[in-house]
N, C-alpha and C. Protein backbone atom coordinates (compact mmCIF):
# COMPACT_ATOMS: atom_id res chain seq x y z
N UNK A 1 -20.95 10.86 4.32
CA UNK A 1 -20.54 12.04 3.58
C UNK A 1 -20.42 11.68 2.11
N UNK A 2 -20.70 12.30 1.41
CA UNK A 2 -20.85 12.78 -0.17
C UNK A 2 -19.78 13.40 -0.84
N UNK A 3 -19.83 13.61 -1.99
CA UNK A 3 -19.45 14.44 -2.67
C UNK A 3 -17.93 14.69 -2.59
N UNK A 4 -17.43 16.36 -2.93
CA UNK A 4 -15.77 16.59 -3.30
C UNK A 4 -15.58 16.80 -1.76
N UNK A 5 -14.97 15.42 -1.28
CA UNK A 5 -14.58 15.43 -0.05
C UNK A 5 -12.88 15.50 -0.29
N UNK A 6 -11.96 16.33 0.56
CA UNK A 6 -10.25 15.89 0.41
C UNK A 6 -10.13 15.01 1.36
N UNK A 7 -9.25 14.21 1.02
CA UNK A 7 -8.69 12.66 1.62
C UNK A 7 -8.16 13.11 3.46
N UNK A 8 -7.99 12.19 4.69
CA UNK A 8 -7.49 12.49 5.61
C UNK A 8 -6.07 12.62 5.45
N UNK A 9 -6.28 11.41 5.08
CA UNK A 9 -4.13 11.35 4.62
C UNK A 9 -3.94 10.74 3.11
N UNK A 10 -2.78 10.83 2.81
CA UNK A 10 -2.34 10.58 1.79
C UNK A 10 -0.87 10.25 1.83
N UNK A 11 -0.41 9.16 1.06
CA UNK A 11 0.89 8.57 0.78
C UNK A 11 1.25 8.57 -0.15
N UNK A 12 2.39 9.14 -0.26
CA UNK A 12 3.40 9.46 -1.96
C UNK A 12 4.27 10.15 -1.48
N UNK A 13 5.10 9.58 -2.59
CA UNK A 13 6.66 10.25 -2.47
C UNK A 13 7.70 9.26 -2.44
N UNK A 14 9.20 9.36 -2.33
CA UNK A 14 10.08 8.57 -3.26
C UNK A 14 9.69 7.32 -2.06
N UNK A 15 10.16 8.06 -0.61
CA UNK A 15 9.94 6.92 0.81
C UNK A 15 9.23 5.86 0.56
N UNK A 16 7.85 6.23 0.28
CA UNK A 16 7.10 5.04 -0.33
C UNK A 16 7.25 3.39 -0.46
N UNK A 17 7.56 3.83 -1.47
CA UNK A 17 8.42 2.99 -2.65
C UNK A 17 7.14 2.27 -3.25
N UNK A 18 6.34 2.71 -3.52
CA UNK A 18 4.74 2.99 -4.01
C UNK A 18 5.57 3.27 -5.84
N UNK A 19 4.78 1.77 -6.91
CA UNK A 19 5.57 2.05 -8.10
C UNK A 19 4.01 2.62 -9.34
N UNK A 20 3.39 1.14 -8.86
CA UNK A 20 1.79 1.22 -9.78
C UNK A 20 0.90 1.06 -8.72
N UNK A 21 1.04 1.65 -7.63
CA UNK A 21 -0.58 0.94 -6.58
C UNK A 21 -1.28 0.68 -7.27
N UNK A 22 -2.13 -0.41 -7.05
CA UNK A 22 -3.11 -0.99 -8.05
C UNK A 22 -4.13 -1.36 -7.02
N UNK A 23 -4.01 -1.52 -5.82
CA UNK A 23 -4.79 -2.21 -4.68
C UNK A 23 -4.54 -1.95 -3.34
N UNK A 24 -5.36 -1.55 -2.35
CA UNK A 24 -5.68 -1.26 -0.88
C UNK A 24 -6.17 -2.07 -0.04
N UNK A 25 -5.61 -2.61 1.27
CA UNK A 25 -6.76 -2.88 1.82
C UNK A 25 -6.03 -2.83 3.27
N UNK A 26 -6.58 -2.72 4.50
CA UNK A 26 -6.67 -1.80 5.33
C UNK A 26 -7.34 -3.14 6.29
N UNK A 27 -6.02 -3.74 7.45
CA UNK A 27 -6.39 -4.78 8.23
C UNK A 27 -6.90 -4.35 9.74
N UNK A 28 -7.42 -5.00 10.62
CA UNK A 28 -7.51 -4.83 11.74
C UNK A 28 -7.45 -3.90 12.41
N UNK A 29 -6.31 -3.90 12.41
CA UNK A 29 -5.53 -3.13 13.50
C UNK A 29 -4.63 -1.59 12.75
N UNK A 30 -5.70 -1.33 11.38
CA UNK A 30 -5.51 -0.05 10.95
C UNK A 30 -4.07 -0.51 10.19
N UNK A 31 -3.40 -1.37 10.00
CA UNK A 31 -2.19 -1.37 9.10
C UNK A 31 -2.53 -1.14 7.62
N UNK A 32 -1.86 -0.36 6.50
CA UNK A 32 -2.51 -0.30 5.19
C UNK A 32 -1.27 -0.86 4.05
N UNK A 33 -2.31 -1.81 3.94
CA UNK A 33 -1.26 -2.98 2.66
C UNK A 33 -1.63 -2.22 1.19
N UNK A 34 -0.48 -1.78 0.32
CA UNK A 34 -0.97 -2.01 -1.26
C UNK A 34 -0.46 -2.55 -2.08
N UNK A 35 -0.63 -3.11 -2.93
CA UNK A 35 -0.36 -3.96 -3.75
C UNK A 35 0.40 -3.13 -4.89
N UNK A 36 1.01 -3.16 -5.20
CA UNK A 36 2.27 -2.41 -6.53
C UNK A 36 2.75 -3.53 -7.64
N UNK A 37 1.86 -2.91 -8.68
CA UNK A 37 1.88 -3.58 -9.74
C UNK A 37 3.21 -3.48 -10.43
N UNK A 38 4.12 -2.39 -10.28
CA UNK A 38 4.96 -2.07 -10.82
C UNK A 38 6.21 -2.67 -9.66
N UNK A 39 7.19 -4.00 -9.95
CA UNK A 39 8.02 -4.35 -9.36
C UNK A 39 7.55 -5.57 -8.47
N UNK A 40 6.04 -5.92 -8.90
CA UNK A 40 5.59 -6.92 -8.03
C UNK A 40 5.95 -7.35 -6.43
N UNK A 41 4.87 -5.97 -5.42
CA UNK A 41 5.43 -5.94 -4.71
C UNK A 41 4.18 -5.58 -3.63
N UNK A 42 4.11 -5.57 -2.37
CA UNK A 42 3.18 -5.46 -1.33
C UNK A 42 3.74 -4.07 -0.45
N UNK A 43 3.46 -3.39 -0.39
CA UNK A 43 4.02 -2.91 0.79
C UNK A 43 3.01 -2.06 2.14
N UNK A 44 3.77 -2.50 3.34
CA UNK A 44 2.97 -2.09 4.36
C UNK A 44 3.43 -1.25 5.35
N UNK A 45 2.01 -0.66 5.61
CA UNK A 45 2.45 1.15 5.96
C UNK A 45 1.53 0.94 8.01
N UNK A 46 2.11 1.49 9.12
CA UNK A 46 2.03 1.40 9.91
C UNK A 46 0.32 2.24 9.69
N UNK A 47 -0.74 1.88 11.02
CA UNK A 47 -2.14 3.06 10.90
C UNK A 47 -1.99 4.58 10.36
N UNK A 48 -1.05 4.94 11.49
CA UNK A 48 -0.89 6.56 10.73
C UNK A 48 0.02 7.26 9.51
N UNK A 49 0.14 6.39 8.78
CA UNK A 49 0.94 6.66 8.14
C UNK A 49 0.28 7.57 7.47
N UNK A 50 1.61 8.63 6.70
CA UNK A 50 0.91 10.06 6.31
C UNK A 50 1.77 10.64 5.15
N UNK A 51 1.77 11.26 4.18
CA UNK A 51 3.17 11.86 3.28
C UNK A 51 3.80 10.82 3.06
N UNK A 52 5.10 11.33 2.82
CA UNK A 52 6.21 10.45 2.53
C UNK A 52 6.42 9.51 3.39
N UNK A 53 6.05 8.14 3.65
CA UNK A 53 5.79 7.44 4.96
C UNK A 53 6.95 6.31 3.80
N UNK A 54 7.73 5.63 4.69
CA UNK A 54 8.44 4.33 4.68
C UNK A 54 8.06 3.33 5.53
N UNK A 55 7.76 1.90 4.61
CA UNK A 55 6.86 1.04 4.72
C UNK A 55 7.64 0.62 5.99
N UNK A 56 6.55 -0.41 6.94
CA UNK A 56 7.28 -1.10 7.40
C UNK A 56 7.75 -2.25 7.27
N UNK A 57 6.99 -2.47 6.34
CA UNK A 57 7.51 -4.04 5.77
C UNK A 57 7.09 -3.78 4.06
N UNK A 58 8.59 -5.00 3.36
CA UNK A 58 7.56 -5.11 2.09
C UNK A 58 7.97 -6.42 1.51
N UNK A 59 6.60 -6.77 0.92
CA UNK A 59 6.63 -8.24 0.64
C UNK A 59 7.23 -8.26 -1.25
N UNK A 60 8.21 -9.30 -1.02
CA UNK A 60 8.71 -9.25 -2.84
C UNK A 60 9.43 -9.90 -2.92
N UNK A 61 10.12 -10.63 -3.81
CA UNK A 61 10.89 -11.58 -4.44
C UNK A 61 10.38 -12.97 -4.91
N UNK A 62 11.18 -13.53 -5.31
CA UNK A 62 10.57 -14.72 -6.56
C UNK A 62 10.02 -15.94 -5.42
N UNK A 63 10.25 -15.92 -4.55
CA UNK A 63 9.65 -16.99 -3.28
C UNK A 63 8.39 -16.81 -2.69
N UNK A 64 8.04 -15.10 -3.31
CA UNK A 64 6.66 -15.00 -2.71
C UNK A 64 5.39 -15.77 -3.61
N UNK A 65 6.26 -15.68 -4.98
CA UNK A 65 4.66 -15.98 -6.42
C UNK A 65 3.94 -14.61 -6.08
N UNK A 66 4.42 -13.63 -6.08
CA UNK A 66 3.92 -12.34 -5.90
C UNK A 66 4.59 -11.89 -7.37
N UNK A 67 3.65 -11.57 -8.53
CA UNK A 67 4.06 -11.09 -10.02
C UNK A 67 3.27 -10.55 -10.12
N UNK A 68 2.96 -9.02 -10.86
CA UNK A 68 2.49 -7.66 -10.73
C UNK A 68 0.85 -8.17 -9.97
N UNK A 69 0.66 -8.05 -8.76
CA UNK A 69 -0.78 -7.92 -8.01
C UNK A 69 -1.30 -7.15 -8.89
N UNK A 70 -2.76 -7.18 -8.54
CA UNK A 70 -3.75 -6.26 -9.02
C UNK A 70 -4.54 -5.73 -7.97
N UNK A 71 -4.48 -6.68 -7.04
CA UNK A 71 -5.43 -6.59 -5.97
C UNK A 71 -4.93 -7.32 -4.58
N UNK A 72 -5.76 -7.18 -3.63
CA UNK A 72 -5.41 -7.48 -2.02
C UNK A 72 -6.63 -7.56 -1.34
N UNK A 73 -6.12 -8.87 -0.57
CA UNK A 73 -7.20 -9.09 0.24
C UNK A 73 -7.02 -9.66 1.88
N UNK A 74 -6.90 -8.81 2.79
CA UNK A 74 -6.56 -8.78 3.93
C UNK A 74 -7.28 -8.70 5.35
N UNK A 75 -7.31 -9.77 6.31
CA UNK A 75 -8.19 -9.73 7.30
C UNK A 75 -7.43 -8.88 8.36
């Protein structure tokens, strides 16, 4: 498919906690990691996640060497 397609789902909103997404990437088993430039931070969203979705995990603090990502790269 082509062209002005609208998205299936979409994530935003405060739940989030989505600051600068800067980066996507989308493992295995449908989990969706992004990278947040703003607060240097990872966060990960179950397959269906949809709207205002709260991560299920999020990766951050000074033990990770995680300082504003740009990008992600996930098997």
């Amino acid at each position: 498919m082509f062209g002005n397609i609208a998205p299936a789902r979409t994530i935003s909103g405060p739940d989030t906690l989505l600051g600068v997404p800067v980066g996507i990437s989308v493992n295995s088993a449908g989990s969706i990691y992004i990278a947040n430039d703003n607060g240097g931070s990872v966060t990960v969203y179950g397959p269906g996640a949809n709207g205002d979705a709260v991560p299920t995990q999020v990766i951050s603090g000074s033990k990770t060497g995680i300082d504003h990502p740009f990008g992600l790269f996930v098997r």
